[in-house]
N, C-alpha and C. Protein backbone atom coordinates (compact mmCIF):
# COMPACT_ATOMS: atom_id res chain seq x y z
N UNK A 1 3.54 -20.48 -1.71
CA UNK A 1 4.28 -19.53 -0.87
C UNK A 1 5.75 -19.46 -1.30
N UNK A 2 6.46 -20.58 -1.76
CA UNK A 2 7.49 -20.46 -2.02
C UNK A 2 7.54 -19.74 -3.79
N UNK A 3 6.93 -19.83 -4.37
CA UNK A 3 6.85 -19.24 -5.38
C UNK A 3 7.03 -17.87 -5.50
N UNK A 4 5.98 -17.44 -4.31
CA UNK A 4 5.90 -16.01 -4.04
C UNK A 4 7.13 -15.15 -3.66
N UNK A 5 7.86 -16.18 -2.43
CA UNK A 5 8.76 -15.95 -1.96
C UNK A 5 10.11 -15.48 -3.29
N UNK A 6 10.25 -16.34 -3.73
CA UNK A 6 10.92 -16.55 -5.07
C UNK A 6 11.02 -15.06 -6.01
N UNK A 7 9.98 -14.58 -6.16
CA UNK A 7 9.39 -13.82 -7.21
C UNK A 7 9.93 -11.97 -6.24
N UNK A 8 9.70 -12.59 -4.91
CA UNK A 8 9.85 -11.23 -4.31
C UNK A 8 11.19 -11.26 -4.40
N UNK A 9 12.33 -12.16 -4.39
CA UNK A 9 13.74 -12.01 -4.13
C UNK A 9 14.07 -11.69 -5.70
N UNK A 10 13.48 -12.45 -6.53
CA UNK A 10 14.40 -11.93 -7.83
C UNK A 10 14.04 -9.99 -8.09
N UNK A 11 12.33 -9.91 -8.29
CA UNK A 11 12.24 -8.76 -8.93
C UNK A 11 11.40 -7.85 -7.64
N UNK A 12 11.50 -7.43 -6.52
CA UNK A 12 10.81 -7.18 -5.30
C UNK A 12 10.34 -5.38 -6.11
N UNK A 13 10.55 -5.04 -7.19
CA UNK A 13 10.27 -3.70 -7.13
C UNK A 13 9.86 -3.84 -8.85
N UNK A 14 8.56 -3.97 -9.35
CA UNK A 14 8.39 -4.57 -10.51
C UNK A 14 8.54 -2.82 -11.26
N UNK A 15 7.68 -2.17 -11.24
CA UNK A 15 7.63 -1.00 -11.99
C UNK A 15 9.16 -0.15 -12.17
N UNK A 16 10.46 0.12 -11.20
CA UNK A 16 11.45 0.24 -11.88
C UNK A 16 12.58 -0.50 -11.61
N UNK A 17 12.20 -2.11 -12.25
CA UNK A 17 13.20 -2.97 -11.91
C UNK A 17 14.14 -3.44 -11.77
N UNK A 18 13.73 -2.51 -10.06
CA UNK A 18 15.01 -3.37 -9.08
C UNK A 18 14.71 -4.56 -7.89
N UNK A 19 16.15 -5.22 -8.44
CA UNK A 19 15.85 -6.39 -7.46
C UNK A 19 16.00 -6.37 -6.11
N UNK A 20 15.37 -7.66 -5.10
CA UNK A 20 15.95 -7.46 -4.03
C UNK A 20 17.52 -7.25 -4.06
N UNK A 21 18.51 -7.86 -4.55
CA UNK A 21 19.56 -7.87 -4.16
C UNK A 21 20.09 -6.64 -4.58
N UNK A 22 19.31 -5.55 -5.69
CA UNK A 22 20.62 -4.76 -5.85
C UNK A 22 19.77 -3.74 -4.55
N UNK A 23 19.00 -4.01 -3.81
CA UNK A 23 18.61 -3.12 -2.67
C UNK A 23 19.70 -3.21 -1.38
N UNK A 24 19.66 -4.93 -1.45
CA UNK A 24 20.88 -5.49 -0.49
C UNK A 24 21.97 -4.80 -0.48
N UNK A 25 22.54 -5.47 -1.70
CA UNK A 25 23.79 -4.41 -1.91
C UNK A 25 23.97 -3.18 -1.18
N UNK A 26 23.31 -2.26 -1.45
CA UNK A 26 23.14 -0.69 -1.23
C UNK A 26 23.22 -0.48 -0.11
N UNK A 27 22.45 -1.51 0.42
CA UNK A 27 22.40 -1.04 1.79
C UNK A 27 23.60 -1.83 2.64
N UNK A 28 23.93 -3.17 2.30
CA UNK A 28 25.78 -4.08 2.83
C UNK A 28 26.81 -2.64 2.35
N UNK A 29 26.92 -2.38 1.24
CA UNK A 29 27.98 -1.53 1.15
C UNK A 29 27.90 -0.26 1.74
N UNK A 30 27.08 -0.05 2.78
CA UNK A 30 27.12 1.71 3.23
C UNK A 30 26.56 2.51 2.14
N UNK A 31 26.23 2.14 1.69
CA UNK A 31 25.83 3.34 0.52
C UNK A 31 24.20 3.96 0.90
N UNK A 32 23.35 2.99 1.45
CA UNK A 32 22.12 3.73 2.13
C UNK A 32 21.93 3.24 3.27
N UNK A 33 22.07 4.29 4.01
CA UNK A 33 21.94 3.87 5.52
C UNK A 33 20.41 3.90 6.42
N UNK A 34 19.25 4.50 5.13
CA UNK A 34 18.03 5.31 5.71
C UNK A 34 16.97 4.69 4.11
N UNK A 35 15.78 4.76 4.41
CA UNK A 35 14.83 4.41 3.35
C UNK A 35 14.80 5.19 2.31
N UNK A 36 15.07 7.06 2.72
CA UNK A 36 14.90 8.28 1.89
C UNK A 36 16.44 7.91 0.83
N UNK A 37 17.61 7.67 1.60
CA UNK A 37 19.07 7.32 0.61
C UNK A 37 18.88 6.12 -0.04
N UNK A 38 18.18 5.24 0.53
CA UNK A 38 17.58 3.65 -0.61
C UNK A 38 16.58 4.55 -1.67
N UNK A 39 16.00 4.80 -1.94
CA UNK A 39 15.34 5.03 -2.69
C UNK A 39 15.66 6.39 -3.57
N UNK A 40 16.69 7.31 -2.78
CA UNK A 40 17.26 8.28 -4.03
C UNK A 40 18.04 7.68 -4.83
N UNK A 41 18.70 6.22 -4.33
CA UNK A 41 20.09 5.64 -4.69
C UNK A 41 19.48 4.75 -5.99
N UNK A 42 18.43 4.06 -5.73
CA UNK A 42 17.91 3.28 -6.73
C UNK A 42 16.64 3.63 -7.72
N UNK A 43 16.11 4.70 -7.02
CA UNK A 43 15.15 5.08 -7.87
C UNK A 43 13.48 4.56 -7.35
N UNK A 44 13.52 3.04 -6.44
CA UNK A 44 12.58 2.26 -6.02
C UNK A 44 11.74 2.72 -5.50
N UNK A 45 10.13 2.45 -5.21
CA UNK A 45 9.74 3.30 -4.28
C UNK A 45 9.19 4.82 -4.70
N UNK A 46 9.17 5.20 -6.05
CA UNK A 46 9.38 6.33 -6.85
C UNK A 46 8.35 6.08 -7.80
N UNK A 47 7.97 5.02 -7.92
CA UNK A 47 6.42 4.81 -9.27
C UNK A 47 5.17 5.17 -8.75
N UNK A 48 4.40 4.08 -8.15
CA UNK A 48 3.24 3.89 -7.97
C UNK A 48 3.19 4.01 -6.14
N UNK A 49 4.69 3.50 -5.62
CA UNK A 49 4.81 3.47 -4.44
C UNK A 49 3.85 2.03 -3.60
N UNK A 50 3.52 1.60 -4.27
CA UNK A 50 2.91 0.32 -3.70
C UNK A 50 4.68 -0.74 -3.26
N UNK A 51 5.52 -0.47 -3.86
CA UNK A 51 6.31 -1.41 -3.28
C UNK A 51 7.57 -1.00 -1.78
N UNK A 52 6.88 0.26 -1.49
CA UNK A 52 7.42 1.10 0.05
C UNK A 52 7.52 -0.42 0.90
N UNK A 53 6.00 -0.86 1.29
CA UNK A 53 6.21 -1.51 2.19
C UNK A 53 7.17 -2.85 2.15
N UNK A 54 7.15 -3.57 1.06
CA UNK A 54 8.40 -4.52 0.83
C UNK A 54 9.76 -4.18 0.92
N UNK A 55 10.20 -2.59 1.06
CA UNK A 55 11.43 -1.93 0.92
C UNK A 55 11.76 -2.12 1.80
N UNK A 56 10.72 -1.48 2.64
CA UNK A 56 10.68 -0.87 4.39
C UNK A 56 11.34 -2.49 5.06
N UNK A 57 10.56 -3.79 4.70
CA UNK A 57 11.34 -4.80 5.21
C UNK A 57 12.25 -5.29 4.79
N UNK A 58 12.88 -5.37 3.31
CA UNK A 58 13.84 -5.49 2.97
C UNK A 58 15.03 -4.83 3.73
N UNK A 59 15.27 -3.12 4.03
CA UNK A 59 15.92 -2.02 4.57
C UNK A 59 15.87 -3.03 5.82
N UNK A 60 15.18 -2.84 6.43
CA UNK A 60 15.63 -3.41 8.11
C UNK A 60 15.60 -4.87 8.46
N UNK A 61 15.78 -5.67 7.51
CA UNK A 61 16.09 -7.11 7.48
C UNK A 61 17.76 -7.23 7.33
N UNK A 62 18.04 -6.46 6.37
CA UNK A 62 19.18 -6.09 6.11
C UNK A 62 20.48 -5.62 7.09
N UNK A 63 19.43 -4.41 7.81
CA UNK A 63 20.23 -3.79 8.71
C UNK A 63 20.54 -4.26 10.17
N UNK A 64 19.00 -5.18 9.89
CA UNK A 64 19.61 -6.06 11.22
C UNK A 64 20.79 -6.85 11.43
N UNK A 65 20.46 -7.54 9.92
CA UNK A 65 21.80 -8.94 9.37
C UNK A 65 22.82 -8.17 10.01
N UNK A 66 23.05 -6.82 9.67
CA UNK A 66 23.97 -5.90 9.74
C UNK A 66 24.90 -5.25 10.91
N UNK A 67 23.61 -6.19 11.83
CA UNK A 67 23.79 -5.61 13.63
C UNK A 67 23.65 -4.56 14.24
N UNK A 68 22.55 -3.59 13.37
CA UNK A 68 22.21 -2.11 12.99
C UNK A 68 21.02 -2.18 14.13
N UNK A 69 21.13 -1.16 14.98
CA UNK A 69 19.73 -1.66 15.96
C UNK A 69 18.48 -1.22 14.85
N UNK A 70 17.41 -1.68 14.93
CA UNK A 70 16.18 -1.33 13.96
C UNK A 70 15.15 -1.38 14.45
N UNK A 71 14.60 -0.48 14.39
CA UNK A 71 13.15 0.56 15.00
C UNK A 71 12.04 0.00 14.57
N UNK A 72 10.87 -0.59 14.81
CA UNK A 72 9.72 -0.53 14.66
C UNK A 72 8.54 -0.01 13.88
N UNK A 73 9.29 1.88 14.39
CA UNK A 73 8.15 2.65 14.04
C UNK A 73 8.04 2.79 12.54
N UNK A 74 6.66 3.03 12.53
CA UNK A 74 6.09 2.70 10.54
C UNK A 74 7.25 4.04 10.12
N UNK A 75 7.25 4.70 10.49
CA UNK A 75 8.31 5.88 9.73
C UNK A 75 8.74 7.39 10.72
N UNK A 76 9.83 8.09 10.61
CA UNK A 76 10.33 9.00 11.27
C UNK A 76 9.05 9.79 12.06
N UNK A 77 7.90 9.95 11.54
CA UNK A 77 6.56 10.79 11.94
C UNK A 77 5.78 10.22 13.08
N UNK A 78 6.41 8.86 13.09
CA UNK A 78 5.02 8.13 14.43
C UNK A 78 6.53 7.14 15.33
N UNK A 79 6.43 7.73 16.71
CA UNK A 79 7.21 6.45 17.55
C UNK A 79 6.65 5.14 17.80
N UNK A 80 5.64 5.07 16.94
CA UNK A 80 4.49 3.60 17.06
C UNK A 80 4.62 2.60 15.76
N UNK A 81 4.71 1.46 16.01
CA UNK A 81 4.20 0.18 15.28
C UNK A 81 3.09 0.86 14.77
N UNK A 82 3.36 -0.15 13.59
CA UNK A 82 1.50 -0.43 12.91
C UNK A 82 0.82 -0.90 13.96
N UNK A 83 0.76 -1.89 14.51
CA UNK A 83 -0.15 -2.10 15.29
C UNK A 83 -0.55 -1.82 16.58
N UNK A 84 1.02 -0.82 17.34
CA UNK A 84 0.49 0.07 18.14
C UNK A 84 -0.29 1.04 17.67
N UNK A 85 -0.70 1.64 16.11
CA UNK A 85 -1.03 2.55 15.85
C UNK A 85 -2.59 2.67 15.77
N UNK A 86 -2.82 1.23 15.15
CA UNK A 86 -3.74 0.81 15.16
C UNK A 86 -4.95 0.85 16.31
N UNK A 87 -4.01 -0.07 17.37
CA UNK A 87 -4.78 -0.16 18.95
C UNK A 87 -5.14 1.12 19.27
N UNK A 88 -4.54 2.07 18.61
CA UNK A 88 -4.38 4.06 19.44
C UNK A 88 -6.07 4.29 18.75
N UNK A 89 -5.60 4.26 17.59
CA UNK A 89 -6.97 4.68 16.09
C UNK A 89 -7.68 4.10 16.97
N UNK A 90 -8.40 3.20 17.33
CA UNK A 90 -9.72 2.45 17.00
C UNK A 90 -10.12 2.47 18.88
N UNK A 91 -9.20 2.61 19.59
CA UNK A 91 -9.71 3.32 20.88
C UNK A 91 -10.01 4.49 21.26
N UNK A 92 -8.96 5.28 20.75
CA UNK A 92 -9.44 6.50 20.37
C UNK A 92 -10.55 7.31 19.46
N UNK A 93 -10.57 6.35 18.34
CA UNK A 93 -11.58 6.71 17.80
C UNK A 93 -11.27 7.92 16.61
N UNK A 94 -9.95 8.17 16.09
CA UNK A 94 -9.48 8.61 15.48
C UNK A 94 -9.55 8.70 13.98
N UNK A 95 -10.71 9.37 13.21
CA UNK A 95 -11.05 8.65 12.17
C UNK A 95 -10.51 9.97 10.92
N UNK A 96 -9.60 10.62 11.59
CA UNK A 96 -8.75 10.86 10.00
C UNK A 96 -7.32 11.40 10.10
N UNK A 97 -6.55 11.88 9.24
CA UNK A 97 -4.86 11.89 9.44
C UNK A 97 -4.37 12.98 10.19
N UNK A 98 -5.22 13.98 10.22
CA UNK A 98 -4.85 15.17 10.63
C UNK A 98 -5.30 15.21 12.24
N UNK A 99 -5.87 14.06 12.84
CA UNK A 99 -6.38 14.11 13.98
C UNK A 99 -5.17 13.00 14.55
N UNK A 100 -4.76 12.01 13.91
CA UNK A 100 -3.93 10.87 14.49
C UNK A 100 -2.26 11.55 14.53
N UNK A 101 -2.60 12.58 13.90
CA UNK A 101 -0.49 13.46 13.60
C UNK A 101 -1.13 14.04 14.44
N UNK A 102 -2.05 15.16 14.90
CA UNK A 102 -1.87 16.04 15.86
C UNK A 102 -1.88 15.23 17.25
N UNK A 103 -2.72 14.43 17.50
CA UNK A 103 -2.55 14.00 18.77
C UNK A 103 -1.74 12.57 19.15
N UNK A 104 -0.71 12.03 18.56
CA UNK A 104 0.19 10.97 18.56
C UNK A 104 1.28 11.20 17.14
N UNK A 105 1.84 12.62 16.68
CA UNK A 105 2.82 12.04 15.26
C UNK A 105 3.91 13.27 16.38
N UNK A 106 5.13 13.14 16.24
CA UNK A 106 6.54 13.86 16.45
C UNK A 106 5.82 14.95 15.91
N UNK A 107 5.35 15.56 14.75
CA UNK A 107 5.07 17.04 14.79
C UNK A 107 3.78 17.10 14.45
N UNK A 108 3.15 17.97 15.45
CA UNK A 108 1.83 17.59 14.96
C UNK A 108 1.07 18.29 13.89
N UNK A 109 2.09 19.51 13.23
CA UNK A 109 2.14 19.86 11.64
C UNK A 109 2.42 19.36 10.69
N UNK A 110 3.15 17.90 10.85
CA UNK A 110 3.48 17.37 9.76
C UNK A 110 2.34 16.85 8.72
N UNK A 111 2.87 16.80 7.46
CA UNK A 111 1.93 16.40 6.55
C UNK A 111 2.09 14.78 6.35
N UNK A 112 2.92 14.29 6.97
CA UNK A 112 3.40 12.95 7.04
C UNK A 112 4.29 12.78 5.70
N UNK A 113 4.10 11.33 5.10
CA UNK A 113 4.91 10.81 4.41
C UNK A 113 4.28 9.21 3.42
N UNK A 114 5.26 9.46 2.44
CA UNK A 114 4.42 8.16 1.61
C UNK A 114 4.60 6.48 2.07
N UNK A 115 5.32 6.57 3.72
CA UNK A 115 5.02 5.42 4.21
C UNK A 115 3.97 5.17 5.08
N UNK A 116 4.15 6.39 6.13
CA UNK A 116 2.84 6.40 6.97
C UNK A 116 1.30 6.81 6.47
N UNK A 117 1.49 7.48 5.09
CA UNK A 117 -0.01 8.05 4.67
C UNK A 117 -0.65 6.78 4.95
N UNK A 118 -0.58 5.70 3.51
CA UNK A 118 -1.19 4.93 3.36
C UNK A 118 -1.40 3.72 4.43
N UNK A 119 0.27 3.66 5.17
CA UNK A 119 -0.80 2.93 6.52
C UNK A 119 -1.61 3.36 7.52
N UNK A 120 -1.94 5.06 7.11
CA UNK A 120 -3.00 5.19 8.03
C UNK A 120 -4.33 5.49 7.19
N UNK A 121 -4.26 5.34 6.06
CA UNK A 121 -5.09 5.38 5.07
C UNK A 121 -5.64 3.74 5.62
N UNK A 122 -5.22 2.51 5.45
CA UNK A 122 -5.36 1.40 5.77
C UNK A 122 -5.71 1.08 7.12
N UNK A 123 -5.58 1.85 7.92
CA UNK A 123 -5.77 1.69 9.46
C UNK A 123 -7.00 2.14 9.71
N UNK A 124 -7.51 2.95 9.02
CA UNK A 124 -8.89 4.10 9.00
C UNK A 124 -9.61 3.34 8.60
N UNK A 125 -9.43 2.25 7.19
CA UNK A 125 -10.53 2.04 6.06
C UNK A 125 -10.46 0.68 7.07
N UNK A 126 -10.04 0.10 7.64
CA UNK A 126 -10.34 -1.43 8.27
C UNK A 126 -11.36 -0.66 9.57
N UNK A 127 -11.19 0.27 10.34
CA UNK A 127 -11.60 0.50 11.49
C UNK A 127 -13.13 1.68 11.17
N UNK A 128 -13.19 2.08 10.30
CA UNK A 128 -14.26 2.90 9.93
C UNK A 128 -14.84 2.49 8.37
N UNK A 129 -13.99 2.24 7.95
CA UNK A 129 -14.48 1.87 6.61
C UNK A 129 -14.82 3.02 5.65
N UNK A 130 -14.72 4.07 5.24
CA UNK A 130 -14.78 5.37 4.67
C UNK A 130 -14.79 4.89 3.31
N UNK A 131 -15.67 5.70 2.50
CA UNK A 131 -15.77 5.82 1.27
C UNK A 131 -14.01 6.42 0.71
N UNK A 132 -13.73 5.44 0.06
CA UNK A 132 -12.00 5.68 -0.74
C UNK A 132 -11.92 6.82 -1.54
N UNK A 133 -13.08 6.99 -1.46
CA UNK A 133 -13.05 8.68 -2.75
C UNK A 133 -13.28 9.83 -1.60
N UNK A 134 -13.46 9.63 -0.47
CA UNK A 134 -13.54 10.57 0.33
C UNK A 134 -12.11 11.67 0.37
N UNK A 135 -12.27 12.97 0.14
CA UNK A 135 -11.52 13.98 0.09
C UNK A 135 -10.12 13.81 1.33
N UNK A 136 -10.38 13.55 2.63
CA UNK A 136 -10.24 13.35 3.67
C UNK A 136 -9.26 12.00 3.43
N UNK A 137 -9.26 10.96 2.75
CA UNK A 137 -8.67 9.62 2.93
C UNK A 137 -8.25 9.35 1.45
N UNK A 138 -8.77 9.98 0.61
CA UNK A 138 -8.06 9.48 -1.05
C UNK A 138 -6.86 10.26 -1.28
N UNK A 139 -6.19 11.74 -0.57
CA UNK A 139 -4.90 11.86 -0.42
C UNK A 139 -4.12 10.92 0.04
N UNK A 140 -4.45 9.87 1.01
CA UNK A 140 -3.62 9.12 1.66
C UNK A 140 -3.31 8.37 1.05
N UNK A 141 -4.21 7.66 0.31
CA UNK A 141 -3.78 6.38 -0.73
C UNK A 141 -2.37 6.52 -1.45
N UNK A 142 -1.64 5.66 -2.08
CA UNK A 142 -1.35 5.15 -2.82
C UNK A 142 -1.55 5.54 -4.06
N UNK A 143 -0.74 5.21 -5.52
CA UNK A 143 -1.11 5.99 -7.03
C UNK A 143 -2.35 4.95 -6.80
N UNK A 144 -2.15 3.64 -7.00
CA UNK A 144 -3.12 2.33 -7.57
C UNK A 144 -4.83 3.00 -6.96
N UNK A 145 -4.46 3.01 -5.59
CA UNK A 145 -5.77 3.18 -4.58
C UNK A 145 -6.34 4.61 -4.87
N UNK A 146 -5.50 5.27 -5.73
CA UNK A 146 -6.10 6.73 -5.45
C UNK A 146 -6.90 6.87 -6.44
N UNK A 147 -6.58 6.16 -7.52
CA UNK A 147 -7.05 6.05 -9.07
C UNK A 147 -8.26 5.14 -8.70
N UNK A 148 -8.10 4.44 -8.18
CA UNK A 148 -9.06 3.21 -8.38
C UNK A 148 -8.60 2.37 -9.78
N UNK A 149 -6.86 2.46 -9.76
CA UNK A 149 -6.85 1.44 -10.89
C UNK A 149 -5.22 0.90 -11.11
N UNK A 150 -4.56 0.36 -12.11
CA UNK A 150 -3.68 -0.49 -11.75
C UNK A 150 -2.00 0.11 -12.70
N UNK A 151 -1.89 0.82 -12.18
CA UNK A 151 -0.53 1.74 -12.95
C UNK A 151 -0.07 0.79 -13.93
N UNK A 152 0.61 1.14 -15.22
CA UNK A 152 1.51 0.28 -16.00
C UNK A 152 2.87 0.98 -16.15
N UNK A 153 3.53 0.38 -16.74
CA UNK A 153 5.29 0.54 -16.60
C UNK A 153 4.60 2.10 -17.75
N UNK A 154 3.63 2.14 -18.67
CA UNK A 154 4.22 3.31 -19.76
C UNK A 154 3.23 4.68 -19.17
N UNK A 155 2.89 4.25 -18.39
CA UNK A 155 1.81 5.13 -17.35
C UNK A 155 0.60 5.19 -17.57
N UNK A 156 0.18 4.27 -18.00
CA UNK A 156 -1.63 3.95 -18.62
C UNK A 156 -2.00 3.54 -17.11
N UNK A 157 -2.85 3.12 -17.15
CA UNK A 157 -4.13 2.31 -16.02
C UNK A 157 -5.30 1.33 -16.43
N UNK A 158 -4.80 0.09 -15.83
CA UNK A 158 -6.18 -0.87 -16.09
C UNK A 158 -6.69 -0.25 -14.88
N UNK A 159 -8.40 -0.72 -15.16
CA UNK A 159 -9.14 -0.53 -14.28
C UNK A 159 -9.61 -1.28 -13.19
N UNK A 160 -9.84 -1.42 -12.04
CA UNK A 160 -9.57 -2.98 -11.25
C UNK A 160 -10.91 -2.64 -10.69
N UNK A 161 -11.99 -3.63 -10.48
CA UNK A 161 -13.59 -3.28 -10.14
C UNK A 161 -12.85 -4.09 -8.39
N UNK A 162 -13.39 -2.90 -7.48
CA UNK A 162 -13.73 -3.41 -6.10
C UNK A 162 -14.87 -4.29 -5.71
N UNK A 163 -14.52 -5.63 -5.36
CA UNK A 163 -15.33 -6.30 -4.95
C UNK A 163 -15.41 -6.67 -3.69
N UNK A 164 -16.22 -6.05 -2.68
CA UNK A 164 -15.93 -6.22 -1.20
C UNK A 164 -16.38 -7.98 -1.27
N UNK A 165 -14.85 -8.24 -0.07
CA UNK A 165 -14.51 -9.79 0.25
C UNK A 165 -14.85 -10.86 -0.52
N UNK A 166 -14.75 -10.27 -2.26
CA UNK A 166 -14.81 -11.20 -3.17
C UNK A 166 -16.55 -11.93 -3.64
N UNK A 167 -17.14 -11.20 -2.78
CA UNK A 167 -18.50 -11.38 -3.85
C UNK A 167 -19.33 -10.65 -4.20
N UNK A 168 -19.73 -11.64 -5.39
CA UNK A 168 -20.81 -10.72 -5.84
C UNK A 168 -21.59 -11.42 -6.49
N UNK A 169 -22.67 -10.88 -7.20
CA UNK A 169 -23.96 -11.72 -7.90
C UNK A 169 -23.61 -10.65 -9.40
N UNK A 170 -24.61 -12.12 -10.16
CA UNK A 170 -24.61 -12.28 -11.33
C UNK A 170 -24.72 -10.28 -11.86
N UNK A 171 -26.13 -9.62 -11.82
CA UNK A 171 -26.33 -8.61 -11.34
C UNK A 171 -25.19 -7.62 -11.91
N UNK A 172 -24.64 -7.94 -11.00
CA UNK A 172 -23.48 -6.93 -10.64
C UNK A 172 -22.46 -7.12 -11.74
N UNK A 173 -21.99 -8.43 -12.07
CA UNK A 173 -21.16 -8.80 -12.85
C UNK A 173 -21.85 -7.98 -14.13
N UNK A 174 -22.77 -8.42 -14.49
CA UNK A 174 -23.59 -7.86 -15.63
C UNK A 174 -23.29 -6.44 -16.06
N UNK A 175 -22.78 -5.43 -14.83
CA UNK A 175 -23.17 -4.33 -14.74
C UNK A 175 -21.76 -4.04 -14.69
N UNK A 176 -21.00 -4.49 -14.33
CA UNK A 176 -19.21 -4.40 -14.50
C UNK A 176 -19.25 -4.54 -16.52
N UNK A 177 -19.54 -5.53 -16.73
CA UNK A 177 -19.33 -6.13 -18.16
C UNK A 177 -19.97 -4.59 -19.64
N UNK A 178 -20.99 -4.25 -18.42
CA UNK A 178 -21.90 -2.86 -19.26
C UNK A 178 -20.94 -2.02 -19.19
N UNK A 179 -20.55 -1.24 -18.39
CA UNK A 179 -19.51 -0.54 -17.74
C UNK A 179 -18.12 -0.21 -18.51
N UNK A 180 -17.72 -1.34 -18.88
CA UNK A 180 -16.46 -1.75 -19.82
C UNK A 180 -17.01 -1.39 -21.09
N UNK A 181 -17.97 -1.71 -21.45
CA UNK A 181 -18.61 -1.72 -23.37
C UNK A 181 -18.38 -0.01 -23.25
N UNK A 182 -19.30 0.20 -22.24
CA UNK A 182 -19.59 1.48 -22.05
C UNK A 182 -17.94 2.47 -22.59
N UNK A 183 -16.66 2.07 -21.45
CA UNK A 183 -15.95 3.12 -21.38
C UNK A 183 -14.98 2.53 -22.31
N UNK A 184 -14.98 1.37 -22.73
CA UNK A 184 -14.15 0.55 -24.06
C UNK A 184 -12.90 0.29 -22.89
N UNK A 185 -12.73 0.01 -21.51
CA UNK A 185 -11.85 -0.60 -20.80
C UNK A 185 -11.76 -2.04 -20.87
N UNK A 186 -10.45 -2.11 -20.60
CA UNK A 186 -10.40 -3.24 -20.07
C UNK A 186 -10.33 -3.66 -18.29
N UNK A 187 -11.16 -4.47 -17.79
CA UNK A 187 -11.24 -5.06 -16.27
C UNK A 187 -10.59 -5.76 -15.97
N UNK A 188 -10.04 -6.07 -15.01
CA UNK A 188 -9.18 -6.74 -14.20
C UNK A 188 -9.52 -7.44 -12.79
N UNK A 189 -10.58 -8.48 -12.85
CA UNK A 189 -11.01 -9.12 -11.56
C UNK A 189 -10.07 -9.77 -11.13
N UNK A 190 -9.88 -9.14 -9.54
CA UNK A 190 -8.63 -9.80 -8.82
C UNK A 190 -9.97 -10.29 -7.36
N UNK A 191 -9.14 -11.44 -7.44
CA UNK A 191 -10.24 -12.35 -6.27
C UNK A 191 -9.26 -12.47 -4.86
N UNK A 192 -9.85 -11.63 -3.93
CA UNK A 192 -8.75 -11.56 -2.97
C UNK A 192 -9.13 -12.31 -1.78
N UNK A 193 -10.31 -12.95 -1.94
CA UNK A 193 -11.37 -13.52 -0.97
C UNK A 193 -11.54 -14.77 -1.46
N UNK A 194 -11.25 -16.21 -0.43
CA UNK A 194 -11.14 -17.51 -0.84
C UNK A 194 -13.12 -18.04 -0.33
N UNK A 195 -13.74 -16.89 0.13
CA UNK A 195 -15.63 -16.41 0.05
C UNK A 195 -15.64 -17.37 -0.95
N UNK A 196 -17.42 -17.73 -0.98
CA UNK A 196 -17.98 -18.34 -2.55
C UNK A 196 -18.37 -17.48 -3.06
N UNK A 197 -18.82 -16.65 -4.09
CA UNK A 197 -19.54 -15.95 -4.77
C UNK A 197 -20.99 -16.26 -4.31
N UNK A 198 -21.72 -15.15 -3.86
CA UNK A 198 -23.04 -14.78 -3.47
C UNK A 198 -23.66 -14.99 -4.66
N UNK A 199 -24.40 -16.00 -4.92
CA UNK A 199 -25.06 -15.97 -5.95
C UNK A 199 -26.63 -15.83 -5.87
N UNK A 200 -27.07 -14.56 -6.61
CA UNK A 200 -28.83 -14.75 -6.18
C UNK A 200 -29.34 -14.05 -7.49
N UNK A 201 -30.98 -13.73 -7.39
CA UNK A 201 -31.30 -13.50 -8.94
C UNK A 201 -31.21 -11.91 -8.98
N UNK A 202 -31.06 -11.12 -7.95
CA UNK A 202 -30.82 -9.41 -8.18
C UNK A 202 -29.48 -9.02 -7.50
N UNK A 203 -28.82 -8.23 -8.26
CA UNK A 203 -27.57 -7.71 -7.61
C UNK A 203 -27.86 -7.00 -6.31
């Protein structure tokens, strides 16, 4: 954990690297007072967009230090927490974006934004679980999530195989390994699940 910790303070924005501190900065000296002026100011937040949400707490960690009162809500479009947003979705029963902005977002025309898409892209896929290629929920994603793969600094893509909660059987592996010969990729197994591997004789 402390490693991690470590790694987020030196380089917190890997694809156009900026550090935490020159975010600090920006935001101690007045120079961005809002997430949209952090991120015109530095550029961050502008790649793949997977590093919004580390910004988003960086920005109001900051602004608190700062004695800045600081808001909750996931972004200008929803007066709700994530996890008020959440409790709303999954009682309500709210299973796509254009139904959760019209009946709970400040306008209920808005098209939202690249902070709230994906946490309601994430709020949907935990509470319904939707196919990620679905028309309906693969706008929301993220570059990484939308691709189904892993941006690089020169704009290529490894390919990253989804493994729900980290297992799988032999089978399957087999069929990842075909897959690769097949498209001459390279794979990228990321184990996000401390699960054993399901091991049996058919995928």
């Amino acid at each position: 954990m402390t490693e991690l910790i470590l790694m987020m303070t030196l380089r917190s924005v890997h694809v156009t690297n900026v550090t935490k501190g020159g975010l600090a900065a920006k935001i101690k000296d007045g120079t961005c007072t809002s997430m949209g002026e952090l991120k015109s100011c530095t550029k961050a937040g502008t790649g793949c967009g997977g590093c919004i949400p580390l910004m988003d707490n960086i920005f109001k960690a900051e602004m608190k230090a700062l004695g800045n009162e600081v808001s909750n809500n996931i972004c200008p479009h929803f007066q709700y927490s994530r996890a008020d947003l959440f409790s709303i979705v999954r009682v309500k029963s709210l299973d796509s974006f254009d139904a959760i902005m019209r009946a709970y977002g400040k306008n209920p025309n808005s098209i939202g934004c690249e902070i709230c898409k994906p946490c309601i892209a994430s709020i949907i896929s935990s509470i319904f679980n939707p196919l990620i290629m679905n028309p309906e929920v693969n706008h929301l994603q993220d570059t990484n999530d939308r691709f189904l793969a892993n941006i690089q600094r020169n704009g290529t893509f490894s390919v990253i195989p989804r493994v729900s909660a980290g297992e799988i059987t032999p089978g399957k592996l087999i069929a990842l390994g075909e897959v690769s010969k097949e498209v001459q990729s390279i794979y990228e197994n990321y184990w996000w699940s401390a699960y054993r591997p399901l091991w049996c004789e058919e995928a």
